[in-house]
C-alpha atoms as a PDB file:
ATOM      1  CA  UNK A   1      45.252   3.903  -5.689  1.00  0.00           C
ATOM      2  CA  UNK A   2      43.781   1.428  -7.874  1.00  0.00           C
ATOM      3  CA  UNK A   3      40.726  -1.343  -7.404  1.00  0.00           C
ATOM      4  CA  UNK A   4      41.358  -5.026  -8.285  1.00  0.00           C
ATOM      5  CA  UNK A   5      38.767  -7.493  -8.896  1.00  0.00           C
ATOM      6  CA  UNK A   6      39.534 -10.753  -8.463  1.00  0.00           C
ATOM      7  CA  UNK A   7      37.334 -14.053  -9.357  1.00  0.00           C
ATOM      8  CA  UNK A   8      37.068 -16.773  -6.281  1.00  0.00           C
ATOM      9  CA  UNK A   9      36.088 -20.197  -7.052  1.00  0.00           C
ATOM     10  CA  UNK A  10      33.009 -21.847  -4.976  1.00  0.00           C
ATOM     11  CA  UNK A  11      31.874 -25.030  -3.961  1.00  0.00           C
ATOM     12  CA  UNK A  12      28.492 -24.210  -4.414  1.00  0.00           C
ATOM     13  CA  UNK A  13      26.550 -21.086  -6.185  1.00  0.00           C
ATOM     14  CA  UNK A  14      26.101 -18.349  -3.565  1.00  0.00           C
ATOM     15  CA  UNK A  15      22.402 -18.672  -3.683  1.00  0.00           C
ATOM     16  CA  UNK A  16      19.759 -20.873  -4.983  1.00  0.00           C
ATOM     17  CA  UNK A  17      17.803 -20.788  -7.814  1.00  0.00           C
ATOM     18  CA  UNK A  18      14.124 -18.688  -8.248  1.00  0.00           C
ATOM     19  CA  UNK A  19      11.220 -20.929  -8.003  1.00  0.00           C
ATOM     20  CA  UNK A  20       9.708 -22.545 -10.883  1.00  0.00           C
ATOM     21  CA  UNK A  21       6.305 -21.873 -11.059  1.00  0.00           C
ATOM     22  CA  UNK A  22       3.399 -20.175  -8.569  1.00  0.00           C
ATOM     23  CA  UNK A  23       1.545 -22.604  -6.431  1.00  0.00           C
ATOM     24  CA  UNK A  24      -1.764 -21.830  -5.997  1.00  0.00           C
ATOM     25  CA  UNK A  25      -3.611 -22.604  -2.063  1.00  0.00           C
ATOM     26  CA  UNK A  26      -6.600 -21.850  -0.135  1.00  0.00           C
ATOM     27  CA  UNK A  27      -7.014 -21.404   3.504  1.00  0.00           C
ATOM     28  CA  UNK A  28     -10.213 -20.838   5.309  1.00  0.00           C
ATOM     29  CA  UNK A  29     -11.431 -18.541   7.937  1.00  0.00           C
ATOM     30  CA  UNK A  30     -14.856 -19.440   9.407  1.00  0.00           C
ATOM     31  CA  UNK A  31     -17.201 -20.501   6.139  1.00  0.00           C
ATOM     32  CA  UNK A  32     -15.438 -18.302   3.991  1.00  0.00           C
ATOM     33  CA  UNK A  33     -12.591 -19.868   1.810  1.00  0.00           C
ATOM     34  CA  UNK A  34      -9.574 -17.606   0.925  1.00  0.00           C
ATOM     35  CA  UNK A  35      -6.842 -18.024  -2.535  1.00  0.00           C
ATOM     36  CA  UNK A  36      -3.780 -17.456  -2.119  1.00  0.00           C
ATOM     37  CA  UNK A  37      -0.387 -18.591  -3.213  1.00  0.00           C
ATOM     38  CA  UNK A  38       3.585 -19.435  -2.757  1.00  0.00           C
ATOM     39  CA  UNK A  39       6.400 -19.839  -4.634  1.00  0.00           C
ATOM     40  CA  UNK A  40       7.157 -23.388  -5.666  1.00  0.00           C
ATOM     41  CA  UNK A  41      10.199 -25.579  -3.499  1.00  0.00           C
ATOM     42  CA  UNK A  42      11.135 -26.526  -6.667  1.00  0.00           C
ATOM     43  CA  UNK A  43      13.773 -24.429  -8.166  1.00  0.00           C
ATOM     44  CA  UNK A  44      15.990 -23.683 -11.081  1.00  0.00           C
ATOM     45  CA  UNK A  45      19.307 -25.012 -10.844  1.00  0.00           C
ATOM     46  CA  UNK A  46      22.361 -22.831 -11.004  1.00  0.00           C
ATOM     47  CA  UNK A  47      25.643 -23.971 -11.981  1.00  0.00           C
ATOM     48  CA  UNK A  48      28.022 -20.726 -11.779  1.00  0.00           C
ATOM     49  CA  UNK A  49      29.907 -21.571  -8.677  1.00  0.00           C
ATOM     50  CA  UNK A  50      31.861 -17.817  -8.239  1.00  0.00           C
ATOM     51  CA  UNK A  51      32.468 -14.457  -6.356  1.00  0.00           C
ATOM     52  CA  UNK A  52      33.855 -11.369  -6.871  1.00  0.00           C
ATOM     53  CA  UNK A  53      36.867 -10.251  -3.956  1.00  0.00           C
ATOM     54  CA  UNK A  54      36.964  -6.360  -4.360  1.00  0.00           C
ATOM     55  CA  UNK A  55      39.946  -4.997  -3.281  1.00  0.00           C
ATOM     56  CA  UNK A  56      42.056  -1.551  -3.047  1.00  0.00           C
ATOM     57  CA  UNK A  57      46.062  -1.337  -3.830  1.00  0.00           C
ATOM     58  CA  UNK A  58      47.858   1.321  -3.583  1.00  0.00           C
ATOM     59  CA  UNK A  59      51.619   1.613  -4.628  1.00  0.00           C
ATOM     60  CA  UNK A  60      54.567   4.426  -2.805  1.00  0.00           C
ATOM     61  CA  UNK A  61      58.247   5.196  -2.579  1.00  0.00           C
ATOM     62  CA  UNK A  62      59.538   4.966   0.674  1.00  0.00           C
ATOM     63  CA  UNK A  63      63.358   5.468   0.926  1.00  0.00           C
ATOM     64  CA  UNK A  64      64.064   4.897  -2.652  1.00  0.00           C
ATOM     65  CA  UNK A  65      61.796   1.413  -2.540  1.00  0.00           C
ATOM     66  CA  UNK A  66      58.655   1.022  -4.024  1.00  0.00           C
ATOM     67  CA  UNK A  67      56.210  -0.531  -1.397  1.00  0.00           C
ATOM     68  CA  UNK A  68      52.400  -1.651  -1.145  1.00  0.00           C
ATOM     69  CA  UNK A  69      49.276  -1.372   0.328  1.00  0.00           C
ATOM     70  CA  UNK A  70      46.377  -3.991  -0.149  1.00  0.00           C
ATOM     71  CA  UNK A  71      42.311  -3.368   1.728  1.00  0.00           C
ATOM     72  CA  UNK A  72      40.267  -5.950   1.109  1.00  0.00           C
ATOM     73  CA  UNK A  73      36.578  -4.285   0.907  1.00  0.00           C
ATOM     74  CA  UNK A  74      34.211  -7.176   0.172  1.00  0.00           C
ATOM     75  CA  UNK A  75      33.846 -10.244  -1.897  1.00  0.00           C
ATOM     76  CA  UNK A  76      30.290 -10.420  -3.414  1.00  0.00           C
ATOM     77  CA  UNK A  77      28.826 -13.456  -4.977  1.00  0.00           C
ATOM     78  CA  UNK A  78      27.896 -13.839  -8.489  1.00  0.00           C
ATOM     79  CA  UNK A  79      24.267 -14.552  -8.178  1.00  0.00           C
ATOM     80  CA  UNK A  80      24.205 -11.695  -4.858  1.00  0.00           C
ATOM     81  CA  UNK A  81      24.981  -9.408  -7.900  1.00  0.00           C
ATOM     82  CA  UNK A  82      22.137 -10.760  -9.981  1.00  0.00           C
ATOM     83  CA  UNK A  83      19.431 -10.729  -7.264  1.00  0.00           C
ATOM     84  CA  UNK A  84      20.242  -8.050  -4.827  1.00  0.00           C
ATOM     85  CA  UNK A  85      22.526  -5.737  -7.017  1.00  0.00           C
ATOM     86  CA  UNK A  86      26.234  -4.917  -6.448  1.00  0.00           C
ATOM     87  CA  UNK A  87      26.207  -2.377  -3.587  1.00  0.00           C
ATOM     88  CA  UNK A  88      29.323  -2.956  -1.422  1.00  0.00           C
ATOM     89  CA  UNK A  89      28.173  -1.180   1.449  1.00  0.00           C
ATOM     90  CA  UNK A  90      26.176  -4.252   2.061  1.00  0.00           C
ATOM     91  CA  UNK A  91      28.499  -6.698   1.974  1.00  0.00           C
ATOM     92  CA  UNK A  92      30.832  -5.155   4.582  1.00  0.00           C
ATOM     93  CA  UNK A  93      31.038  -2.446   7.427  1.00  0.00           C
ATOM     94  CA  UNK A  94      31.966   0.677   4.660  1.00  0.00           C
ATOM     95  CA  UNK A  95      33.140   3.173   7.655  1.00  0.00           C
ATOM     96  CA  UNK A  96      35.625   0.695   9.036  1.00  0.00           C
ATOM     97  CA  UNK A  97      37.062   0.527   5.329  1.00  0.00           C
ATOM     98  CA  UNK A  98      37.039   4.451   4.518  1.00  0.00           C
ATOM     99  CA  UNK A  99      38.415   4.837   8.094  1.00  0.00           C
ATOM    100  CA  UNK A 100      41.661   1.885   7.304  1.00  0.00           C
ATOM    101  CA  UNK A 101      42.607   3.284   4.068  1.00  0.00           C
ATOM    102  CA  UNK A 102      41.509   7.278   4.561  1.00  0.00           C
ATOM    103  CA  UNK A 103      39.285   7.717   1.710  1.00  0.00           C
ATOM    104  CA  UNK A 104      36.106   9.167   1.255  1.00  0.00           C
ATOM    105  CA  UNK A 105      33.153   7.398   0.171  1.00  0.00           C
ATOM    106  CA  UNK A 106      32.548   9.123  -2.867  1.00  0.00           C
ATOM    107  CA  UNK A 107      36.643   8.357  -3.675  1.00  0.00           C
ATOM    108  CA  UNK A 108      36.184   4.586  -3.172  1.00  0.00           C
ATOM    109  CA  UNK A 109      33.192   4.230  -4.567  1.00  0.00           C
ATOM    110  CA  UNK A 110      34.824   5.832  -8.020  1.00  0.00           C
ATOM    111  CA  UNK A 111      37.538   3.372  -7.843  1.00  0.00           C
ATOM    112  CA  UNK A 112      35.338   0.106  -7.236  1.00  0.00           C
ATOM    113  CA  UNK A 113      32.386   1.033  -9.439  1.00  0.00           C
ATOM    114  CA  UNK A 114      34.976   2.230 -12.121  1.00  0.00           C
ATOM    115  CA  UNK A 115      35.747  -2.038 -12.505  1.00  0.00           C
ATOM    116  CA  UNK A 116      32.534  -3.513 -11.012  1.00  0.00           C
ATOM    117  CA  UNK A 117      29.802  -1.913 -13.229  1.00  0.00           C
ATOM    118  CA  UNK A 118      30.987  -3.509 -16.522  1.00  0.00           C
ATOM    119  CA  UNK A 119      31.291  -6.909 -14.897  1.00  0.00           C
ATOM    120  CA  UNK A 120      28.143  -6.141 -13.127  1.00  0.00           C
ATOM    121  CA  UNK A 121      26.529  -5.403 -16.792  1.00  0.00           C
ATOM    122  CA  UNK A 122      28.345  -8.775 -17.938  1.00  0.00           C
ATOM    123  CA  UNK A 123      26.868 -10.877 -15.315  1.00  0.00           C
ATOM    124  CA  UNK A 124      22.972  -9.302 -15.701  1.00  0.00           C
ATOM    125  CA  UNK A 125      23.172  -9.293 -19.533  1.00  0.00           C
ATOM    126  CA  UNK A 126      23.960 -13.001 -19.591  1.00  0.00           C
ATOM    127  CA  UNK A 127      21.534 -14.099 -16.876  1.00  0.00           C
ATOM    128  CA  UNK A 128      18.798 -12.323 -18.939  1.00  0.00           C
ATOM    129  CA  UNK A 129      19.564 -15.644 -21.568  1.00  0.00           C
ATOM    130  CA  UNK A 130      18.256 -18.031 -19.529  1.00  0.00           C
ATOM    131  CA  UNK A 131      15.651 -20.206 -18.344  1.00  0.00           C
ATOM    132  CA  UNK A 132      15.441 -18.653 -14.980  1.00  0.00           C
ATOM    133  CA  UNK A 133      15.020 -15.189 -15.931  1.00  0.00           C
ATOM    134  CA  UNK A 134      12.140 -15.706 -18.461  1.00  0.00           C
ATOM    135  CA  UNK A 135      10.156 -17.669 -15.884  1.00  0.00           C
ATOM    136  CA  UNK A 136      11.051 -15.316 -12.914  1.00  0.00           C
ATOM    137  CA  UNK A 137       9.969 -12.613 -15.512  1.00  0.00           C
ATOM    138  CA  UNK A 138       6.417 -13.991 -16.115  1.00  0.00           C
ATOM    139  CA  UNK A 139       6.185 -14.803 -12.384  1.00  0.00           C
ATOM    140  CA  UNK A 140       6.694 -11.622 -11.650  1.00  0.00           C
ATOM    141  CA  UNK A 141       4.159 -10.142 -14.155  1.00  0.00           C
ATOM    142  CA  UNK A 142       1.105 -11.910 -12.862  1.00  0.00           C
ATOM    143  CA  UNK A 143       2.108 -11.771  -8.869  1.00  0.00           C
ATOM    144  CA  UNK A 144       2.141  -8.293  -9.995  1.00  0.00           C
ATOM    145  CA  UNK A 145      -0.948  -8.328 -11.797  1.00  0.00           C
ATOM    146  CA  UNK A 146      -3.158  -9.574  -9.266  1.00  0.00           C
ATOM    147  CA  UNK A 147      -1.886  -7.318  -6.429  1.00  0.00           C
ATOM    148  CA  UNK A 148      -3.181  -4.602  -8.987  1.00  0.00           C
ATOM    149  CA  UNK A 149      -6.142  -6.334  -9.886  1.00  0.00           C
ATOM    150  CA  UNK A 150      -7.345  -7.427  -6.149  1.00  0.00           C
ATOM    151  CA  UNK A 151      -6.178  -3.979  -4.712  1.00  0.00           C
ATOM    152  CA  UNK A 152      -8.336  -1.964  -7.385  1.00  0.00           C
ATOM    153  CA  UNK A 153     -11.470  -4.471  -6.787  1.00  0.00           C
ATOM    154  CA  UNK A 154     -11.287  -4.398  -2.740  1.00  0.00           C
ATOM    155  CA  UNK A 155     -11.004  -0.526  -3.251  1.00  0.00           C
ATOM    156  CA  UNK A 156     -13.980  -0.386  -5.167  1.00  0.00           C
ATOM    157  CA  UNK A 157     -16.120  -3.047  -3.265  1.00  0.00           C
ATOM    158  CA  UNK A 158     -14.415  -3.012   0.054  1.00  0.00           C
ATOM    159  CA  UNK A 159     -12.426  -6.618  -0.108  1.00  0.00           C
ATOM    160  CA  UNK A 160     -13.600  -9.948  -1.051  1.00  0.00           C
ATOM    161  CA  UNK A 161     -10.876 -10.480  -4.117  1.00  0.00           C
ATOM    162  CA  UNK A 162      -8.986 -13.220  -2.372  1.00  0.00           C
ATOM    163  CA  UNK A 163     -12.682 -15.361  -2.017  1.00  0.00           C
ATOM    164  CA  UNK A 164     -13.669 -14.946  -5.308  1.00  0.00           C
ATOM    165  CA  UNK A 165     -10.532 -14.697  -7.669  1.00  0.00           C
ATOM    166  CA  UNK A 166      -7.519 -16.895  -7.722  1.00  0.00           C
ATOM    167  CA  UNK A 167      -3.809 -15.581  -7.888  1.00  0.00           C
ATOM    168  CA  UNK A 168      -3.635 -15.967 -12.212  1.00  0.00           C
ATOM    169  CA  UNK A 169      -7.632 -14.062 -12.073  1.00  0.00           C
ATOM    170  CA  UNK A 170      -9.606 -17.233 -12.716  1.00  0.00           C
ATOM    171  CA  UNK A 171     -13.275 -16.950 -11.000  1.00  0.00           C
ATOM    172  CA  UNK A 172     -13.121 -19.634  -8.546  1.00  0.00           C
ATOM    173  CA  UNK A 173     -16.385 -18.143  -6.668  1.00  0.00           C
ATOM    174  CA  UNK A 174     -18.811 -17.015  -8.639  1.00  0.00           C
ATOM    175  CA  UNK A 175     -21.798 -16.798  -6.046  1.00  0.00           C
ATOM    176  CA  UNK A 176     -19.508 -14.824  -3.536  1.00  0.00           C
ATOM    177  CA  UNK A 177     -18.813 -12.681  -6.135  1.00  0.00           C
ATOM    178  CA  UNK A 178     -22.675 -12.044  -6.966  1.00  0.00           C
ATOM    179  CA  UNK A 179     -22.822 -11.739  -3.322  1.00  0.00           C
ATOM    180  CA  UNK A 180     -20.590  -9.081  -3.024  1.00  0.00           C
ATOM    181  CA  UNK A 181     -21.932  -7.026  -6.443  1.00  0.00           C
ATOM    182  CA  UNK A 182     -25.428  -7.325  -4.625  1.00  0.00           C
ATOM    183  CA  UNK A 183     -24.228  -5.985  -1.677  1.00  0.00           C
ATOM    184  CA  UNK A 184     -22.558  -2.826  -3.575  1.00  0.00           C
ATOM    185  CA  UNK A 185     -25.233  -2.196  -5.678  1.00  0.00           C
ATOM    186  CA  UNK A 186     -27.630  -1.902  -2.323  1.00  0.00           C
ATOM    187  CA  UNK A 187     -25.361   0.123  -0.513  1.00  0.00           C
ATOM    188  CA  UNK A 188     -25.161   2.701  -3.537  1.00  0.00           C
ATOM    189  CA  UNK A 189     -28.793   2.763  -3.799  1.00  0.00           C
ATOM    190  CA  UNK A 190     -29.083   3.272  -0.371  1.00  0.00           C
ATOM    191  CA  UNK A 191     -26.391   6.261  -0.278  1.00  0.00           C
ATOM    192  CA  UNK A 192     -28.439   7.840  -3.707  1.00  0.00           C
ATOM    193  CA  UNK A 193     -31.660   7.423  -1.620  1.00  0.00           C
ATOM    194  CA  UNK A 194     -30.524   8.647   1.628  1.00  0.00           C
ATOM    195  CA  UNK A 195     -29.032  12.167  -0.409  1.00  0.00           C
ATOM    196  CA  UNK A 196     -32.034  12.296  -2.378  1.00  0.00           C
ATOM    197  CA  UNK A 197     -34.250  12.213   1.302  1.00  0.00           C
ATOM    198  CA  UNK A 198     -31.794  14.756   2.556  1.00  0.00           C
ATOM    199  CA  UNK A 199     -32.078  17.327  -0.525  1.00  0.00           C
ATOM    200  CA  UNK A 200     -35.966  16.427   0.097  1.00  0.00           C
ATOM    201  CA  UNK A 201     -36.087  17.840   3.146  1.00  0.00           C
ATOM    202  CA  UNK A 202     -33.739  20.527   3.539  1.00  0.00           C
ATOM    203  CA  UNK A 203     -35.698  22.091  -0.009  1.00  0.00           C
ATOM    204  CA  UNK A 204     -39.014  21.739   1.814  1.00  0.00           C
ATOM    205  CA  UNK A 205     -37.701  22.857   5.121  1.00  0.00           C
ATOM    206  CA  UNK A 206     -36.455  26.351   3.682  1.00  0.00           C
ATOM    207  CA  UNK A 207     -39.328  26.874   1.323  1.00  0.00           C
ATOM    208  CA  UNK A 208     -41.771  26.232   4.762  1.00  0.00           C
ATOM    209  CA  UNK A 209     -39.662  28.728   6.849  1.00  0.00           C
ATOM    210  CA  UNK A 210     -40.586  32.133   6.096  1.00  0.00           C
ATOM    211  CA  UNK A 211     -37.865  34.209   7.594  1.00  0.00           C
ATOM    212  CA  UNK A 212     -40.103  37.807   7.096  1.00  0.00           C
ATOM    213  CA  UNK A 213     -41.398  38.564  10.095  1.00  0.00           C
ATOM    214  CA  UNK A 214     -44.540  40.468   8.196  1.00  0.00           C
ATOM    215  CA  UNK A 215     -45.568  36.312   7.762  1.00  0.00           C
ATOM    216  CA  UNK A 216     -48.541  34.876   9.913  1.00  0.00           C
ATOM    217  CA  UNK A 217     -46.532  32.655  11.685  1.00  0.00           C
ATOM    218  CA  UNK A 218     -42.922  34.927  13.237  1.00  0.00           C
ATOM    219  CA  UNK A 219     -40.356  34.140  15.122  1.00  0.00           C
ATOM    220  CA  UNK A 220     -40.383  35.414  18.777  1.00  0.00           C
ATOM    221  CA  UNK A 221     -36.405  35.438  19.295  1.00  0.00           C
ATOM    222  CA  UNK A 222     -37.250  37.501  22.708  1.00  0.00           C
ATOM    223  CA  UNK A 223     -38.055  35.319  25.072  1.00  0.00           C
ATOM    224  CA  UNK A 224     -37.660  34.784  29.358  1.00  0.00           C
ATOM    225  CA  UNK A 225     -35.529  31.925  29.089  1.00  0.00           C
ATOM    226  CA  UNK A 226     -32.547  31.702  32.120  1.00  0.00           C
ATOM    227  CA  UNK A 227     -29.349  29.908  31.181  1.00  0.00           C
ATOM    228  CA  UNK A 228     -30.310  26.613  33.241  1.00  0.00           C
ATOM    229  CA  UNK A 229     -34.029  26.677  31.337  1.00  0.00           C
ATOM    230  CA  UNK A 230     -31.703  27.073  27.918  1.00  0.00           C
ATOM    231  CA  UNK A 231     -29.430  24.134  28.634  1.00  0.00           C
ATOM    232  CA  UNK A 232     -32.469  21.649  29.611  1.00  0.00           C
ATOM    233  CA  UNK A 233     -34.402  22.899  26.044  1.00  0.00           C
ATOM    234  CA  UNK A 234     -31.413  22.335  24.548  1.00  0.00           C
ATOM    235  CA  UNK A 235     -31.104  18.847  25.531  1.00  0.00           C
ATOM    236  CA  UNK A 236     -34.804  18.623  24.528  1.00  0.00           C
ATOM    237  CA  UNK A 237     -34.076  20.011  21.097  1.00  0.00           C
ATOM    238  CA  UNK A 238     -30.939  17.172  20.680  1.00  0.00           C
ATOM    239  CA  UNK A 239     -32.732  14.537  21.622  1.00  0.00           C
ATOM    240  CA  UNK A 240     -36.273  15.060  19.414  1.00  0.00           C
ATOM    241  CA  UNK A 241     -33.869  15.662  16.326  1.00  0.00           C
ATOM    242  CA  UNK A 242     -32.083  12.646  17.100  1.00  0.00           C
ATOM    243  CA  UNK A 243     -35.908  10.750  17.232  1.00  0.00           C
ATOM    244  CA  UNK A 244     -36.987  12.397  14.524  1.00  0.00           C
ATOM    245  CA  UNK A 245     -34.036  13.178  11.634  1.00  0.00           C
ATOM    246  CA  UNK A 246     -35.412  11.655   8.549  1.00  0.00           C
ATOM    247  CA  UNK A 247     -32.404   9.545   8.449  1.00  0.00           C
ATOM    248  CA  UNK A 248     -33.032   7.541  10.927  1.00  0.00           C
ATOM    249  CA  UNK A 249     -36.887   7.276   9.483  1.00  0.00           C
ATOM    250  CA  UNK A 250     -36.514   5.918   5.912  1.00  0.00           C
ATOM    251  CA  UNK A 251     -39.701   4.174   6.404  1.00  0.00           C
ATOM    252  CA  UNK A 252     -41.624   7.093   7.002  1.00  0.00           C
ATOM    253  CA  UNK A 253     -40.117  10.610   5.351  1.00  0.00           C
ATOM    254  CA  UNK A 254     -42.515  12.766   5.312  1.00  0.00           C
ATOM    255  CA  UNK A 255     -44.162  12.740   9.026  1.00  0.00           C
ATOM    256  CA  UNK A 256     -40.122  13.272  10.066  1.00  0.00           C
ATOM    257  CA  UNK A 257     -39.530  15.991   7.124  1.00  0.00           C
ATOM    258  CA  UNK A 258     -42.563  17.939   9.047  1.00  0.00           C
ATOM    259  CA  UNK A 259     -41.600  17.035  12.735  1.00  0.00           C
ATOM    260  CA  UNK A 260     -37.772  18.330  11.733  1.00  0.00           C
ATOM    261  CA  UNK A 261     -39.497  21.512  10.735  1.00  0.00           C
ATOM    262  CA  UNK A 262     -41.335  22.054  14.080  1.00  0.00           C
ATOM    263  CA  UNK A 263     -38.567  21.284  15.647  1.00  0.00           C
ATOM    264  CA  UNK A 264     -36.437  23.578  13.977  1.00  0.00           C
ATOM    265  CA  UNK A 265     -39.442  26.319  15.278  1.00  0.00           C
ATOM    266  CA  UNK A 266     -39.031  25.360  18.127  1.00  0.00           C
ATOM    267  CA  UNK A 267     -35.048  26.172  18.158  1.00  0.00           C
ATOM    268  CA  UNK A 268     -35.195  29.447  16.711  1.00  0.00           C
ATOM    269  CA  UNK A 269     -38.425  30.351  19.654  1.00  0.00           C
ATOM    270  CA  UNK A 270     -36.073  28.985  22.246  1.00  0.00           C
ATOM    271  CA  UNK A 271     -33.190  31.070  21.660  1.00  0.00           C
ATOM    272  CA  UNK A 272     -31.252  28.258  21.682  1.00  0.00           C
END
């Protein structure tokens, strides 16, 4: 068995040309206004009309006579090669072929590839000479650069690229921007403050608690508490620690630093 590769003559290329040149747009959503961007209707030309038909012979002796066999597997289109690659299994049903001529996969794929990589390698090398590839090169390379760009600044910020940036990185809102470095900057302040409040008061509440029961204030863990009486303090204890938590009193620390330490008391009296 032997593969064949034989050239077919087009009326037209296979497929069109890559896009000339990134078009910029906005769209807006409410007051805010978004960039984005699409590839250009305008496109190269391409003037190789061409395919490839792929096919598998295979030559016997039957009663003294030499005879053949001919399985067409595919025919795959110049530019297919260039922008999708040269994979047959794509351009036909691969199990009906294996199963017609009675060949493995692995068999027919040594054959085929055996012809079609160095035309493949022909075909790539010369595309990388024109036109087309250099700007579909450099298209690629900033389409690539601001997905990298806008997914490292909403990851830091929490979105907002698309109002402020353009699709080539040009500031095209500079007050949203400020608006959204303001609002990071508070929230870090206000995550520093809120950890610096909670060291505050879990250092005072331990140095406070004496745990030695020779102290003039002890801990009465014995007490005459039923399970019902336990289950309504506990609801008590829930819902003055909810009230009170010094997170949900920034305005006023210290009076909810002491009442958390009461209430703490109060939890350890309980039983609870």
């Amino acid at each position: 068995m032997y593969c064949v590769i034989q050239e077919v003559k087009l009326k037209k290329p296979d497929i069109e040309g890559a896009s000339k040149y990134i078009e910029p747009y906005t769209w807006s959503c409410g007051n805010d206004v978004h960039h984005s961007y699409r590839m250009s209707n305008e496109q190269f030309k391409r003037n190789i009309k061409k395919a490839y038909k792929i096919s598998i012979h295979h030559s016997y002796r039957e009663n003294g006579k030499v005879k053949k066999k001919q399985w067409v597997i595919c025919t795959i289109g110049h530019y297919y090669i260039i922008d999708y690659g040269n994979w047959i299994g794509d351009c036909c049903r691969l199990e009906d072929k294996l199963e017609a001529i009675g060949i493995s996969e692995e068999k027919l794929c040594d054959l085929v590839y055996a012809k079609l990589e160095p035309l493949t390698e022909k075909i790539k090398n010369e595309y990388k000479e024109t036109e087309e590839y250099r700007v579909s090169k450099k298209n690629h390379e900033i389409i690539n650069k601001h997905k990298a760009s806008e997914r490292e600044f909403n990851n830091k910020y929490g979105g907002g690229y698309d109002q402020c940036y353009d699709v080539f990185g040009k500031l095209k809102n500079e007050s949203k921007l400020n608006q959204i470095l303001e609002d990071y900057k508070f929230r870090k302040e206000y995550e520093e403050k809120s950890k610096q409040y909670q060291r505050s008061y879990y250092e005072k509440y331990n140095g406070n608690y004496n745990y030695d029961s020779s102290s003039s204030y002890q801990i009465n863990t014995s007490n005459n508490y039923n399970e019902e009486e336990k289950k309504l303090l506990k609801k008590i204890y829930k819902k003055l620690a909810m009230i009170y938590h010094p997170d949900r009193n920034l305005d006023n620390q210290e009076e909810a630093q002491e009442s958390m330490i009461l209430i703490n008391k109060l939890k350890e009296q309980w039983d609870i």
